[in-house]
N, C-alpha and C. Protein backbone atom coordinates (compact mmCIF):
# COMPACT_ATOMS: atom_id res chain seq x y z
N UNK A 1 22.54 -10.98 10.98
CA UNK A 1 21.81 -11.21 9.75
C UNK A 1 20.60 -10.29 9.64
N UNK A 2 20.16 -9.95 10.84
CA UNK A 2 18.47 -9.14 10.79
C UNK A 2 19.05 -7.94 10.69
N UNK A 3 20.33 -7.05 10.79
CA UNK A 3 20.57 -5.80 10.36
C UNK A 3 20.94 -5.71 8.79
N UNK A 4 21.48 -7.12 8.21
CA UNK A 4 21.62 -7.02 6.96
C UNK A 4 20.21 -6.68 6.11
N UNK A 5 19.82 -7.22 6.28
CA UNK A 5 18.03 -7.37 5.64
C UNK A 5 17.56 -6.31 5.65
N UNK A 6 17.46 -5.64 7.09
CA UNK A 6 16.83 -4.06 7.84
C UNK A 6 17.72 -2.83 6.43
N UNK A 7 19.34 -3.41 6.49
CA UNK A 7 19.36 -1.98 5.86
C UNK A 7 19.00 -2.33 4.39
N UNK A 8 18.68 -3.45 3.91
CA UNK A 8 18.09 -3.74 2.23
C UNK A 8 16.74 -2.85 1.86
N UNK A 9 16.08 -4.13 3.14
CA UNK A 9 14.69 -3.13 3.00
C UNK A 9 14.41 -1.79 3.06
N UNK A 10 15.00 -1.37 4.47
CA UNK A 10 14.68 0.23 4.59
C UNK A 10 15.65 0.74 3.91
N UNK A 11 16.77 0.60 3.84
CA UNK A 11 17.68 1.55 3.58
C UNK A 11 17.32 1.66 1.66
N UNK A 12 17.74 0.77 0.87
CA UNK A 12 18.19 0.26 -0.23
C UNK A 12 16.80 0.82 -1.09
N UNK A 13 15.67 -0.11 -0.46
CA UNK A 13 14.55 -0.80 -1.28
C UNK A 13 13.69 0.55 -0.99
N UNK A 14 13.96 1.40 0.03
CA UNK A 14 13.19 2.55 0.66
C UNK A 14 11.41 2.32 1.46
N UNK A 15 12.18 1.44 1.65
CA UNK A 15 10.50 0.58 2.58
C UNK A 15 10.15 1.41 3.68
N UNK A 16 9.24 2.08 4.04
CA UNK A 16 8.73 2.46 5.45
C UNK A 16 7.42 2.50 5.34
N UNK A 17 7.07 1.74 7.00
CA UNK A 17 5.66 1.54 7.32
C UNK A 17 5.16 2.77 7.87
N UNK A 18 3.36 3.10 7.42
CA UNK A 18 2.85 3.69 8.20
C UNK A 18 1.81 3.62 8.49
N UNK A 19 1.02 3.82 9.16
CA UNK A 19 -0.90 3.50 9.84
C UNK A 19 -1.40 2.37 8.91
N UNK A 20 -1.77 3.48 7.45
CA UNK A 20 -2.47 3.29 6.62
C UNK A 20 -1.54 3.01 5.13
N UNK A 21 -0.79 2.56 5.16
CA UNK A 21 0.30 2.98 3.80
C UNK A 21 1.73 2.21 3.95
N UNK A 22 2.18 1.93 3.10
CA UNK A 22 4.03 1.87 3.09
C UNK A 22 4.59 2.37 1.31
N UNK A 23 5.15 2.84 2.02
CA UNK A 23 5.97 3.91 1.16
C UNK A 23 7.26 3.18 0.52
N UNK A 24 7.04 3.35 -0.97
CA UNK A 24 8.25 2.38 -1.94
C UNK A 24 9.49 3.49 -2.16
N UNK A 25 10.76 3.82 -2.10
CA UNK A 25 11.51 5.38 -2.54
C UNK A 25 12.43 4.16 -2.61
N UNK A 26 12.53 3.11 -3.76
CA UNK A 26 14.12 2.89 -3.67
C UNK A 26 15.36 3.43 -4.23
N UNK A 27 16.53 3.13 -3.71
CA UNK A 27 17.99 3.89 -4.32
C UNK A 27 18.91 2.49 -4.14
N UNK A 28 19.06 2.12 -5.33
CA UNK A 28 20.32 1.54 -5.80
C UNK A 28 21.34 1.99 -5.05
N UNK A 29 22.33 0.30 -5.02
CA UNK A 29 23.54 0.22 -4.29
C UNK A 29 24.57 1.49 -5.36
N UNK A 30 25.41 1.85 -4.94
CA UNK A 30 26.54 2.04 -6.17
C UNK A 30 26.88 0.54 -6.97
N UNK A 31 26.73 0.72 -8.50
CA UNK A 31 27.04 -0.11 -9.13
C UNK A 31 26.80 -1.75 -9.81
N UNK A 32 25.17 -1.12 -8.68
CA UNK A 32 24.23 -2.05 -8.95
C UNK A 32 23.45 -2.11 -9.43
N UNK A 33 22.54 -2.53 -10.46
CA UNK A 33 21.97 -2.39 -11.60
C UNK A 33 20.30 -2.76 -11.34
N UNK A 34 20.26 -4.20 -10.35
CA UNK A 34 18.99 -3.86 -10.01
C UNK A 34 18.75 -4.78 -8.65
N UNK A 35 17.36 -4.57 -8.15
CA UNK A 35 17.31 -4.58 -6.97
C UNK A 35 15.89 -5.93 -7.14
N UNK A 36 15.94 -7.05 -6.32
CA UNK A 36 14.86 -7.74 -6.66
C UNK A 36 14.43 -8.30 -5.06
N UNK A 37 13.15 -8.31 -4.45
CA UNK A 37 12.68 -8.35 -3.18
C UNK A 37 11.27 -9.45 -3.31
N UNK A 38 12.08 -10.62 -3.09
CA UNK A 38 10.42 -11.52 -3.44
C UNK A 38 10.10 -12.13 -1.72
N UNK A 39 8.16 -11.76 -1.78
CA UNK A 39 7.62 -12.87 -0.71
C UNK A 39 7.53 -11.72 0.02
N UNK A 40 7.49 -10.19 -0.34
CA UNK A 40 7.53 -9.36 0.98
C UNK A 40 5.74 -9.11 0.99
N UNK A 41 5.46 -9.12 2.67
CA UNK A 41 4.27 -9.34 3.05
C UNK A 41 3.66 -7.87 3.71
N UNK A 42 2.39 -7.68 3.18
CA UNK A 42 2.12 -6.81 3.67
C UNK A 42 0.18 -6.75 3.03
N UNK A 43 -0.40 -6.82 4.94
CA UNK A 43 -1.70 -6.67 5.35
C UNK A 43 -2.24 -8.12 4.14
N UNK A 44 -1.30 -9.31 4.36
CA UNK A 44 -2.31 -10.22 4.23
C UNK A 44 -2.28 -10.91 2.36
N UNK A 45 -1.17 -9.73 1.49
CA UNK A 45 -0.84 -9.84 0.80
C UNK A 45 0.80 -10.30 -0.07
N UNK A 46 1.37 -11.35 -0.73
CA UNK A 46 2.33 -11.41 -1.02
C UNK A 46 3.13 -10.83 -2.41
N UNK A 47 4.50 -9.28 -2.30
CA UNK A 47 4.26 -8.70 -3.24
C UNK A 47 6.00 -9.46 -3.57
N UNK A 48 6.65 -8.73 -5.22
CA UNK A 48 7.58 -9.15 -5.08
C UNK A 48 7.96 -7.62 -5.80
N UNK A 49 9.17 -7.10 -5.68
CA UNK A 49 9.13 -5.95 -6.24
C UNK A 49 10.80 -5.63 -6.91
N UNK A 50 10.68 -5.44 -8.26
CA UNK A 50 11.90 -5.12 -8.68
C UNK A 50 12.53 -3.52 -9.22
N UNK A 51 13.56 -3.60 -9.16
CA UNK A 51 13.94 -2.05 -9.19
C UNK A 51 15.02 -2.29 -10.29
N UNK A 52 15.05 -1.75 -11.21
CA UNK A 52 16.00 -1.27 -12.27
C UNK A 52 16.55 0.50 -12.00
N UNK A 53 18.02 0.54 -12.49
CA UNK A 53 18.08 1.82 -12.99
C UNK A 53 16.78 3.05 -13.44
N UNK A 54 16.12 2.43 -14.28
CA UNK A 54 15.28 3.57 -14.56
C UNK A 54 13.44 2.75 -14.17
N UNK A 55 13.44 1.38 -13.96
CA UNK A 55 11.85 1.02 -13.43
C UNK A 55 11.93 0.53 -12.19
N UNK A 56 10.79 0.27 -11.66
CA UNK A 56 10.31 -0.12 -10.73
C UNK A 56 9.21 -1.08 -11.09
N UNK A 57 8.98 -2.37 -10.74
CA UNK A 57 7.97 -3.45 -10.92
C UNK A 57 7.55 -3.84 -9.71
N UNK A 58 5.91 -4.39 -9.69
CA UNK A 58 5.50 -4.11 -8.35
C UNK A 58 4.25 -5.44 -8.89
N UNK A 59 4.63 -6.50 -8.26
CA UNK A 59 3.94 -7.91 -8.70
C UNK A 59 3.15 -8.24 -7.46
N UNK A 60 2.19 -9.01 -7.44
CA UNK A 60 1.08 -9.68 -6.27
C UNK A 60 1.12 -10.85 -6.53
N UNK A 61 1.93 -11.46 -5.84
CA UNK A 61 1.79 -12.92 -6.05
C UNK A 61 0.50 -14.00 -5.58
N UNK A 62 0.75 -13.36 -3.83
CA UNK A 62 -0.53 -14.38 -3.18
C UNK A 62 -1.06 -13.26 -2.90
N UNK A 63 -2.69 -13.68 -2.04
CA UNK A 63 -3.47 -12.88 -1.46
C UNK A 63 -3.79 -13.66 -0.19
N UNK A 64 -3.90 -13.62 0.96
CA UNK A 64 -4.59 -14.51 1.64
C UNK A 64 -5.90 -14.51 1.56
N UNK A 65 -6.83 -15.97 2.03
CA UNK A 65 -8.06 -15.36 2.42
C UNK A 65 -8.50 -14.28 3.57
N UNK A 66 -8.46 -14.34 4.29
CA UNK A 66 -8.35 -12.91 5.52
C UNK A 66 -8.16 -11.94 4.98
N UNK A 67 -7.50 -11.36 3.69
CA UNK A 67 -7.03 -10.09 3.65
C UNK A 67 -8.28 -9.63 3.27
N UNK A 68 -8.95 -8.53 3.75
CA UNK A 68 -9.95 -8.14 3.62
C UNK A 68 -10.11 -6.91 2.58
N UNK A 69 -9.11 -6.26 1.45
CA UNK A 69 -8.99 -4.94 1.47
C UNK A 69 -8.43 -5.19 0.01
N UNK A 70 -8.06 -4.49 -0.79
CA UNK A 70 -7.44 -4.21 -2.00
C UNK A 70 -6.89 -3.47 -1.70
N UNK A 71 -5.57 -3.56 -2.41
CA UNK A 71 -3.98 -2.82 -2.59
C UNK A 71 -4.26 -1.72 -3.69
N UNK A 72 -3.87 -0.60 -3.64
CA UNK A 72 -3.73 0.39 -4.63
C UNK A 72 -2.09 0.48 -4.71
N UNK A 73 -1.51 0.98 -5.88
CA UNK A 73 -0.39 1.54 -5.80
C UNK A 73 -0.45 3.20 -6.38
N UNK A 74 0.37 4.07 -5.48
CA UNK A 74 0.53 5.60 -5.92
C UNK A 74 1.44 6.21 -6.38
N UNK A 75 1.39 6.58 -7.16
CA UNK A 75 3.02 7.43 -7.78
C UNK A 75 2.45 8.67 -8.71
N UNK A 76 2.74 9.53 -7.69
CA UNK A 76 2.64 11.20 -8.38
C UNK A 76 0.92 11.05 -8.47
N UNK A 77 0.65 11.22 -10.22
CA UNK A 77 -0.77 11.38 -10.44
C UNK A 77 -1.44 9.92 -10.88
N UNK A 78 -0.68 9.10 -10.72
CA UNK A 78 -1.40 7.49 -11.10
C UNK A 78 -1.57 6.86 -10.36
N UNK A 79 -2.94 6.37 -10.13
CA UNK A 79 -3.15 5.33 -9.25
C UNK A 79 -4.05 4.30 -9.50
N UNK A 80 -3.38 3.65 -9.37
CA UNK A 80 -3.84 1.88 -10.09
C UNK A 80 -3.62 0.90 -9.11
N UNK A 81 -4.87 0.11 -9.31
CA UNK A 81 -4.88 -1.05 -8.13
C UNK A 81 -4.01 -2.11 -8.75
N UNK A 82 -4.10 -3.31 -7.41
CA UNK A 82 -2.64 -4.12 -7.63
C UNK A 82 -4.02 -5.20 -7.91
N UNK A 83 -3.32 -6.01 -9.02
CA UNK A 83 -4.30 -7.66 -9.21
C UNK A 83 -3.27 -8.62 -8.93
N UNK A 84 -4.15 -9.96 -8.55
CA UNK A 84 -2.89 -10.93 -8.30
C UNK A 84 -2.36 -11.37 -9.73
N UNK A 85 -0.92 -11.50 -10.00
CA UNK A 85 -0.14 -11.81 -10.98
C UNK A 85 -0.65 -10.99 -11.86
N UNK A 86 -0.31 -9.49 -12.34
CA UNK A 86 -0.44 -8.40 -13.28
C UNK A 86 0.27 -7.67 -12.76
N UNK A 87 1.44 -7.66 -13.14
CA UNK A 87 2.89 -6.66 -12.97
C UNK A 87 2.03 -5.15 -13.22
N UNK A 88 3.17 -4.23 -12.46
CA UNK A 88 2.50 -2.82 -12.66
C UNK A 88 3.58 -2.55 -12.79
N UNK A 89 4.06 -1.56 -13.62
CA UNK A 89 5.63 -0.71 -13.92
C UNK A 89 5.35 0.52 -13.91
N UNK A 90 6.03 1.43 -13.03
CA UNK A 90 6.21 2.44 -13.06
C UNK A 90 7.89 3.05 -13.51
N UNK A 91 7.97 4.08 -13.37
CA UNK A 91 9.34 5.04 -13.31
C UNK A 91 10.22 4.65 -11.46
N UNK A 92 11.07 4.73 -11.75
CA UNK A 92 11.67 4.52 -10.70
C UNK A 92 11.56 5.86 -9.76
N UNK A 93 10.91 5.77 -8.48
CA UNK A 93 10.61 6.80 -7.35
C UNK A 93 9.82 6.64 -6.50
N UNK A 94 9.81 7.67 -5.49
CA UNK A 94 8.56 7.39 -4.36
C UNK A 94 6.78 6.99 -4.91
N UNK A 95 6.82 5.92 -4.50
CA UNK A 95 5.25 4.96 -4.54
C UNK A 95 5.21 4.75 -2.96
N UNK A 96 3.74 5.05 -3.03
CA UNK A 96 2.78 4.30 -1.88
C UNK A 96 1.93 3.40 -1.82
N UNK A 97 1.97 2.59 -1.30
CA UNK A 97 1.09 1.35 -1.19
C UNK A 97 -0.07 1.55 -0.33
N UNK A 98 -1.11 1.37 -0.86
CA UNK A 98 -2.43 1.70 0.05
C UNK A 98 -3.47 0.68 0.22
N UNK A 99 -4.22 0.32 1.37
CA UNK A 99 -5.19 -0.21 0.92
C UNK A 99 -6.43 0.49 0.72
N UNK A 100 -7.60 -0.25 0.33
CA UNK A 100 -8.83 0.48 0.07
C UNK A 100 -9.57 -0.64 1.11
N UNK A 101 -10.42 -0.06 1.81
CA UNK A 101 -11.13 -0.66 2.84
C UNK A 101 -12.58 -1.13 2.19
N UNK A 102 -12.97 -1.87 2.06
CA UNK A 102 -13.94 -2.91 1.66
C UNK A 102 -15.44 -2.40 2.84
N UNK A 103 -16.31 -1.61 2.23
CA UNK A 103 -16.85 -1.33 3.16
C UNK A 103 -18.18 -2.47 3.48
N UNK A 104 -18.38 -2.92 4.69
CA UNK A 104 -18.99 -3.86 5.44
C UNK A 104 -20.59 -3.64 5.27
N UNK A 105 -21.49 -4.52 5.55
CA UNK A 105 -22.34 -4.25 5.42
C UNK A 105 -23.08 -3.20 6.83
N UNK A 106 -22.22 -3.66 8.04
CA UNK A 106 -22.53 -2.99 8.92
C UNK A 106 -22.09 -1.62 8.82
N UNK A 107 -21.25 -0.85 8.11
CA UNK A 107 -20.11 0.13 8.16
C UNK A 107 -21.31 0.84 7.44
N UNK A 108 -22.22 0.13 6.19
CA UNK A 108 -23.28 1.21 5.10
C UNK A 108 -24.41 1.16 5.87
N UNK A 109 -24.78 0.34 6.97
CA UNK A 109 -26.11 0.31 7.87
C UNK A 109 -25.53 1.43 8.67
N UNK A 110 -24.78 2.17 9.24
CA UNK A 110 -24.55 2.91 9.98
C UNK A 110 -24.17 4.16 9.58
N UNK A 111 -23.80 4.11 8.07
CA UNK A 111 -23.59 5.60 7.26
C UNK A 111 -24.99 5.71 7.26
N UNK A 112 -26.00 4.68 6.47
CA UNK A 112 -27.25 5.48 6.35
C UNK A 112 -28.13 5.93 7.44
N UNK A 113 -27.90 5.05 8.60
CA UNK A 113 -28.61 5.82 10.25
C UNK A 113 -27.59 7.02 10.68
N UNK A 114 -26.43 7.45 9.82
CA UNK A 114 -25.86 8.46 10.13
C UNK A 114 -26.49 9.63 9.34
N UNK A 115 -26.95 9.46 7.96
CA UNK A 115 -27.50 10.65 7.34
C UNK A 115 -28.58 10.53 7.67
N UNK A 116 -29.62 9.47 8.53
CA UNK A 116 -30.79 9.75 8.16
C UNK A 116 -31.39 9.76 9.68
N UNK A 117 -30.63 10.38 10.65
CA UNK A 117 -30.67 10.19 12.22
C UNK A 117 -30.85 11.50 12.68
N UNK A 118 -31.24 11.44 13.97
CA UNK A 118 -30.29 12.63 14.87
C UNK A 118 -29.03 12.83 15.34
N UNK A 119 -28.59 11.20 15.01
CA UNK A 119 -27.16 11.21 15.35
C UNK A 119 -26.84 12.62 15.01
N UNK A 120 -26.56 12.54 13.09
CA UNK A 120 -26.29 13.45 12.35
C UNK A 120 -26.25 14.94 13.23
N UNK A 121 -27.63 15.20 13.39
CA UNK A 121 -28.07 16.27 13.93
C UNK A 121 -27.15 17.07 15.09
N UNK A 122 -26.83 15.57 16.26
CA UNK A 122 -26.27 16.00 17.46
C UNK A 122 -24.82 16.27 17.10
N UNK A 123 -24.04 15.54 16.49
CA UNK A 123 -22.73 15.09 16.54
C UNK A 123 -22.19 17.06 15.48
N UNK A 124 -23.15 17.99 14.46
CA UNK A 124 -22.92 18.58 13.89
C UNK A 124 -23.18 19.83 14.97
N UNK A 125 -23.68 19.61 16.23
CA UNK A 125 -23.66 20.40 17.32
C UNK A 125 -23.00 20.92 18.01
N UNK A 126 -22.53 19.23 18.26
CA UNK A 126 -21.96 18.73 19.28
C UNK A 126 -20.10 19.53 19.05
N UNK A 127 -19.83 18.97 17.81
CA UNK A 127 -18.68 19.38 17.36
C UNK A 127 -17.68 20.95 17.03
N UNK A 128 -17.15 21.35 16.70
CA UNK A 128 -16.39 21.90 16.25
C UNK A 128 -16.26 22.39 14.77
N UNK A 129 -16.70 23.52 14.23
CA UNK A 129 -16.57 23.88 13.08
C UNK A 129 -15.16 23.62 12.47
């Protein structure tokens, strides 16, 4: 049963994970008209995603609390964030799913002792043009 699923997702639906990203490229069965994937989870978020002949729909159902980050979706030159329950339609093709990192309060206390340090100073030394 877990190879049936494996070749939906990856194969079919064109799902692949990476670091920072998962990548949407689906391709229709022969003779199948459309493709529908609900409850698929990813970094904390629940998406459901449908594929037609010529669209692609890309829904947010849940969010958890934990998920710390907002979803973007990418295709070619558009990029538009995902809201919970606000369908996004694109053209049917390679999309990436991204998040955007929520920057911390500690993450901007440490950019600004980064511009306003010697850190700065050493690390532009220290380094590699």
């Amino acid at each position: 049963m877990g190879g049936f699923l494996q070749s939906i997702l990856f194969g079919f639906a064109g799902l692949r994970l990476r670091s920072q990203q998962m990548d949407i490229d689906p391709v229709l069965p022969p003779g199948c008209t459309k493709l529908i994937i609900t409850g698929l989870d990813y970094r904390g978020t629940s998406l459901d995603v449908i594929v037609t002949n010529e669209t692609m729909v890309v829904l947010v159902t849940s969010v958890k609390p934990e998920a710390g980050s907002k979803l973007w979706l990418r295709s070619g030159q558009l990029k538009q964030r995902l809201y919970l329950r606000e369908p996004v339609t694109l053209k049917r093709g390679k999309a990436v799913l991204e998040e955007l990192m929520q920057r911390t309060r500690l993450g901007r206390i440490f950019a600004y002792q980064y511009r306003h340090s010697s850190i700065r100073r050493f690390y532009s030394k220290a380094l590699p043009n």
